[in-house]
C-alpha atoms as a PDB file:
ATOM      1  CA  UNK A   1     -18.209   4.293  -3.659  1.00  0.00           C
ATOM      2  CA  UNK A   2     -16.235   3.589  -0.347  1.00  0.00           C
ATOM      3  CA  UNK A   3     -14.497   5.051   2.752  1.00  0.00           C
ATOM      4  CA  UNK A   4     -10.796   5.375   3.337  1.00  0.00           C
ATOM      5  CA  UNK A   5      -8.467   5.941   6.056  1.00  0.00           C
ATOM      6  CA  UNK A   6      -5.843   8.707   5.511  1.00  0.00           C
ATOM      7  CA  UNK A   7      -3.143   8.674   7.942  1.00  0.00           C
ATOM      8  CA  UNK A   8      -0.450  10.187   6.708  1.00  0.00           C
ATOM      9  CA  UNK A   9      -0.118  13.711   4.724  1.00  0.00           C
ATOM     10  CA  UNK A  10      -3.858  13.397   3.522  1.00  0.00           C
ATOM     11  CA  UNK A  11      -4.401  14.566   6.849  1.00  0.00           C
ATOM     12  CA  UNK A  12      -3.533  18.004   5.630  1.00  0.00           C
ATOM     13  CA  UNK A  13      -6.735  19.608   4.531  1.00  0.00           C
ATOM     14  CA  UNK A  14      -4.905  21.482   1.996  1.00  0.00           C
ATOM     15  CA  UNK A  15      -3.306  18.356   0.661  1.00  0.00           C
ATOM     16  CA  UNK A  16      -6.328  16.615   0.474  1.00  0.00           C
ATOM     17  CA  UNK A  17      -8.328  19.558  -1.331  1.00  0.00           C
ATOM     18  CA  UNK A  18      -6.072  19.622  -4.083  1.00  0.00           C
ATOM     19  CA  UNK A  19      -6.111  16.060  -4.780  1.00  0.00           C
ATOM     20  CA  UNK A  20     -10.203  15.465  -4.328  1.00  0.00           C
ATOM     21  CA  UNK A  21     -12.853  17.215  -6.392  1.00  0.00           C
ATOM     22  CA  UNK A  22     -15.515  15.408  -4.018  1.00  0.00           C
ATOM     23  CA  UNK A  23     -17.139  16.953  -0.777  1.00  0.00           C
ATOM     24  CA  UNK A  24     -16.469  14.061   2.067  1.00  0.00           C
ATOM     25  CA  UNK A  25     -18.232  13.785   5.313  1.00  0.00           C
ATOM     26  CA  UNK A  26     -15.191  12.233   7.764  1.00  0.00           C
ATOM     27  CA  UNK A  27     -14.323  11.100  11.468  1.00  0.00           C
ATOM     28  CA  UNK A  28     -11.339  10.439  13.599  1.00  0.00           C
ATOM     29  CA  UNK A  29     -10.329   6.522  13.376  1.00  0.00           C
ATOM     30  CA  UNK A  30      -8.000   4.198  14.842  1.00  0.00           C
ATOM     31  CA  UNK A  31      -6.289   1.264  13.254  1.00  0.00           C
ATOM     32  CA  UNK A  32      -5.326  -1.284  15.204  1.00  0.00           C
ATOM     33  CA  UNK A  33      -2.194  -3.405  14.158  1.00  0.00           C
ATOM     34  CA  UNK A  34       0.049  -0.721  12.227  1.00  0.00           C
ATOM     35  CA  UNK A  35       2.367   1.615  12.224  1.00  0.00           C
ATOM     36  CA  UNK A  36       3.050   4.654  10.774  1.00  0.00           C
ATOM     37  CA  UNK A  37       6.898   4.630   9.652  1.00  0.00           C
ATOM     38  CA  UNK A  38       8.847   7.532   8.557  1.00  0.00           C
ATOM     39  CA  UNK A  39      10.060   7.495   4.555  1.00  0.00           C
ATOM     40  CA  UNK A  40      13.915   8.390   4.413  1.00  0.00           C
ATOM     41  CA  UNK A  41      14.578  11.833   3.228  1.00  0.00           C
ATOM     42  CA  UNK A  42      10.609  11.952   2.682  1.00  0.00           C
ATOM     43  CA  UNK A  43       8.314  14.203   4.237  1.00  0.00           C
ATOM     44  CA  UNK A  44       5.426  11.461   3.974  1.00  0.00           C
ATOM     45  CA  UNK A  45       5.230   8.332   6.059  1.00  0.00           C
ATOM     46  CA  UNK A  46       4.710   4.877   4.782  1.00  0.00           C
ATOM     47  CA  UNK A  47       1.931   2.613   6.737  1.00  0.00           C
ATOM     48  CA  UNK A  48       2.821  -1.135   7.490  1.00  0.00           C
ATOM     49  CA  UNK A  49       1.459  -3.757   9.373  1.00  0.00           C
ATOM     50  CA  UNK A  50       2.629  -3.859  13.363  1.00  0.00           C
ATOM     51  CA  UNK A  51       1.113  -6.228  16.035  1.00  0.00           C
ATOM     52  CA  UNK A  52       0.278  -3.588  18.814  1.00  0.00           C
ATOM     53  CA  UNK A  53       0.671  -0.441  17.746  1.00  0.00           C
ATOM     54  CA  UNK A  54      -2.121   1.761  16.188  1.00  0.00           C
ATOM     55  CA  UNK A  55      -2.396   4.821  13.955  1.00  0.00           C
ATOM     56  CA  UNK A  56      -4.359   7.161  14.723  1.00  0.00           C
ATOM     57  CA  UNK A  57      -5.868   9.179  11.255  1.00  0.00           C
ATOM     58  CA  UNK A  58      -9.320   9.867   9.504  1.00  0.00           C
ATOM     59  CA  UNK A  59     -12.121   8.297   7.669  1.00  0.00           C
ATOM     60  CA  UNK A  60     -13.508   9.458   4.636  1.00  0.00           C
ATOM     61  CA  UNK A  61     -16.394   8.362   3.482  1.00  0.00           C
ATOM     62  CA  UNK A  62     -18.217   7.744  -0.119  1.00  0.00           C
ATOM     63  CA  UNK A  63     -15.263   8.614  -1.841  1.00  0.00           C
ATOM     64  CA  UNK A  64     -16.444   8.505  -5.704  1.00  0.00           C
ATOM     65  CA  UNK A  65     -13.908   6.039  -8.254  1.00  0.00           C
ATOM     66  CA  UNK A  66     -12.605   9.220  -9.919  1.00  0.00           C
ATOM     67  CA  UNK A  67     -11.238  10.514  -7.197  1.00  0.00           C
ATOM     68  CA  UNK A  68      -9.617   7.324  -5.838  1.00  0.00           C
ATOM     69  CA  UNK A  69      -7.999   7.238  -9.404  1.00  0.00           C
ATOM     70  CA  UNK A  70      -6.686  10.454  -8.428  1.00  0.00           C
ATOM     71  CA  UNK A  71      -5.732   9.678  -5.185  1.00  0.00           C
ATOM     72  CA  UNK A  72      -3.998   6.584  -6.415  1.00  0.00           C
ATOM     73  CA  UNK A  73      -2.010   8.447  -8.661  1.00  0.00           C
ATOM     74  CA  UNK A  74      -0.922  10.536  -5.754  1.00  0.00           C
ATOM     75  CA  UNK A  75      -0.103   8.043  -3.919  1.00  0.00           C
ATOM     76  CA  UNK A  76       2.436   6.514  -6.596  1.00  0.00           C
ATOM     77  CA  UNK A  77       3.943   2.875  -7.156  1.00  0.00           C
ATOM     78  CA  UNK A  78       5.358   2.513  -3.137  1.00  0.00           C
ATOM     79  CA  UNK A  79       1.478   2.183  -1.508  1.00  0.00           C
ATOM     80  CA  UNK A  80      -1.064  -0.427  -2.536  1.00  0.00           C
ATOM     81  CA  UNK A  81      -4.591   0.640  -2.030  1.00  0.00           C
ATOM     82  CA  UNK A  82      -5.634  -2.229   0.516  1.00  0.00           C
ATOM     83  CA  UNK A  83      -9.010  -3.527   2.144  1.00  0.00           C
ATOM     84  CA  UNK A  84      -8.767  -2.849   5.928  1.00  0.00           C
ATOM     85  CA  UNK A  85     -11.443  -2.533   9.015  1.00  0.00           C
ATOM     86  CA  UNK A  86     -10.835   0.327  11.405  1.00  0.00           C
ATOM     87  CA  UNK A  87     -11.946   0.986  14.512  1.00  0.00           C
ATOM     88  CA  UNK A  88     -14.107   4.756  14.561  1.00  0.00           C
ATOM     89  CA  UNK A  89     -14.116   6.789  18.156  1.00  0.00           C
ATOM     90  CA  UNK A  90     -17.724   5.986  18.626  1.00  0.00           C
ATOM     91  CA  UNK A  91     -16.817   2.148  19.083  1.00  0.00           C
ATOM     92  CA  UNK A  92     -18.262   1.067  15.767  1.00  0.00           C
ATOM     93  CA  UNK A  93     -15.628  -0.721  13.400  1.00  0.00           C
ATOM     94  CA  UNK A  94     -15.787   0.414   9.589  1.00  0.00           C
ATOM     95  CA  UNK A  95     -14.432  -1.397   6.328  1.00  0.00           C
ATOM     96  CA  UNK A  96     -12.304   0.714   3.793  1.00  0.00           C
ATOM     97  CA  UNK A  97      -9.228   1.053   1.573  1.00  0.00           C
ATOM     98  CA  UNK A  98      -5.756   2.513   2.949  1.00  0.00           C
ATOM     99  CA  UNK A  99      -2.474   2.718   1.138  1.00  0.00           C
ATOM    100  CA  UNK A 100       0.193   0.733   2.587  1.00  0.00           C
ATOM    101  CA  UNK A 101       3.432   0.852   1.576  1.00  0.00           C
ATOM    102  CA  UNK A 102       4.563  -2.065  -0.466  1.00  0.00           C
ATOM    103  CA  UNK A 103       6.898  -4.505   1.074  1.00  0.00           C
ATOM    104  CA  UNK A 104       9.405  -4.300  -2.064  1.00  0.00           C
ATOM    105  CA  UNK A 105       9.709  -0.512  -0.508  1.00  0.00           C
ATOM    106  CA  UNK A 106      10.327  -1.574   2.701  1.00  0.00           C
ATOM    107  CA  UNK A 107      14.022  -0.502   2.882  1.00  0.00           C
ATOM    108  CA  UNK A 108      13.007   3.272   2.477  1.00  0.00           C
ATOM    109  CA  UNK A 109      11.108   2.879   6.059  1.00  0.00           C
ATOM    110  CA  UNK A 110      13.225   4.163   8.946  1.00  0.00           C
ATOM    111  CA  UNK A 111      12.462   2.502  12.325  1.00  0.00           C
ATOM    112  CA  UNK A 112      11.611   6.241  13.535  1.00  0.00           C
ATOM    113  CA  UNK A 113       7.308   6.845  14.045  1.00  0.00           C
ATOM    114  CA  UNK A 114       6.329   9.668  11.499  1.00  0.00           C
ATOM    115  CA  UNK A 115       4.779  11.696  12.532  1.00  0.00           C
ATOM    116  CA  UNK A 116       1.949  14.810  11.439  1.00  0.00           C
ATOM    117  CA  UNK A 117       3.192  17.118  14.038  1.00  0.00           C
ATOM    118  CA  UNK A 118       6.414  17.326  12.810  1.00  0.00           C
ATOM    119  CA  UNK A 119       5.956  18.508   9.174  1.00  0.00           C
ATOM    120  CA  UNK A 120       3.594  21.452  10.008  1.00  0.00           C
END
């Protein structure tokens, strides 16, 4: 099992609910060194690496292989689950996956922030 950081619209309980079969315990993170780029004519934002900006999003933890092979297919052929280490609130830095969006994808990325607000 491990964590991942959601940042996007996995943020939506909802979302995530009917997605995951699995009960997660989770905590506010930051992540240092992305961004978090709006997807044109998308409602979803695409995550990619950014020397000094930060997303701010949620951990969860344990999450079983089943449901990351559900998740994965959610998240569809423009993220790559990746290996990442996030900084938590309480200080502590935590290893996990996130999906970033693949660099052959790149020209669907607007230079606009996405961001959760705004689709609610």
């Amino acid at each position: 099992m491990s964590n991942l950081f959601v940042y996007g619209t996995l943020l939506s309980k909802g979302i995530w609910k009917s997605i995951v079969t699995g009960d997660y315990a989770s905590d506010s993170a930051v992540l240092n060194g992305y961004a978090r780029k709006k997807v044109k004519r998308k409602d979803y934002p695409g995550l990619i690496k950014h020397d000094g900006l930060k997303v701010e999003g949620m951990i969860y933890y344990d999450i079983s292989e089943e449901d990351f092979r559900k998740l994965d297919a959610f998240e569809g052929e423009e993220y790559a689950r990746n290996n990442i280490s996030l900084l938590l609130e309480s200080g502590k830095n935590v290893e996990c996956f996130a999906y970033l969006f693949r660099k052959e994808y790149f020209n669907k990325l607007t230079k606009s922030d996405w961001s959760f607000e705004k689709i609610r």
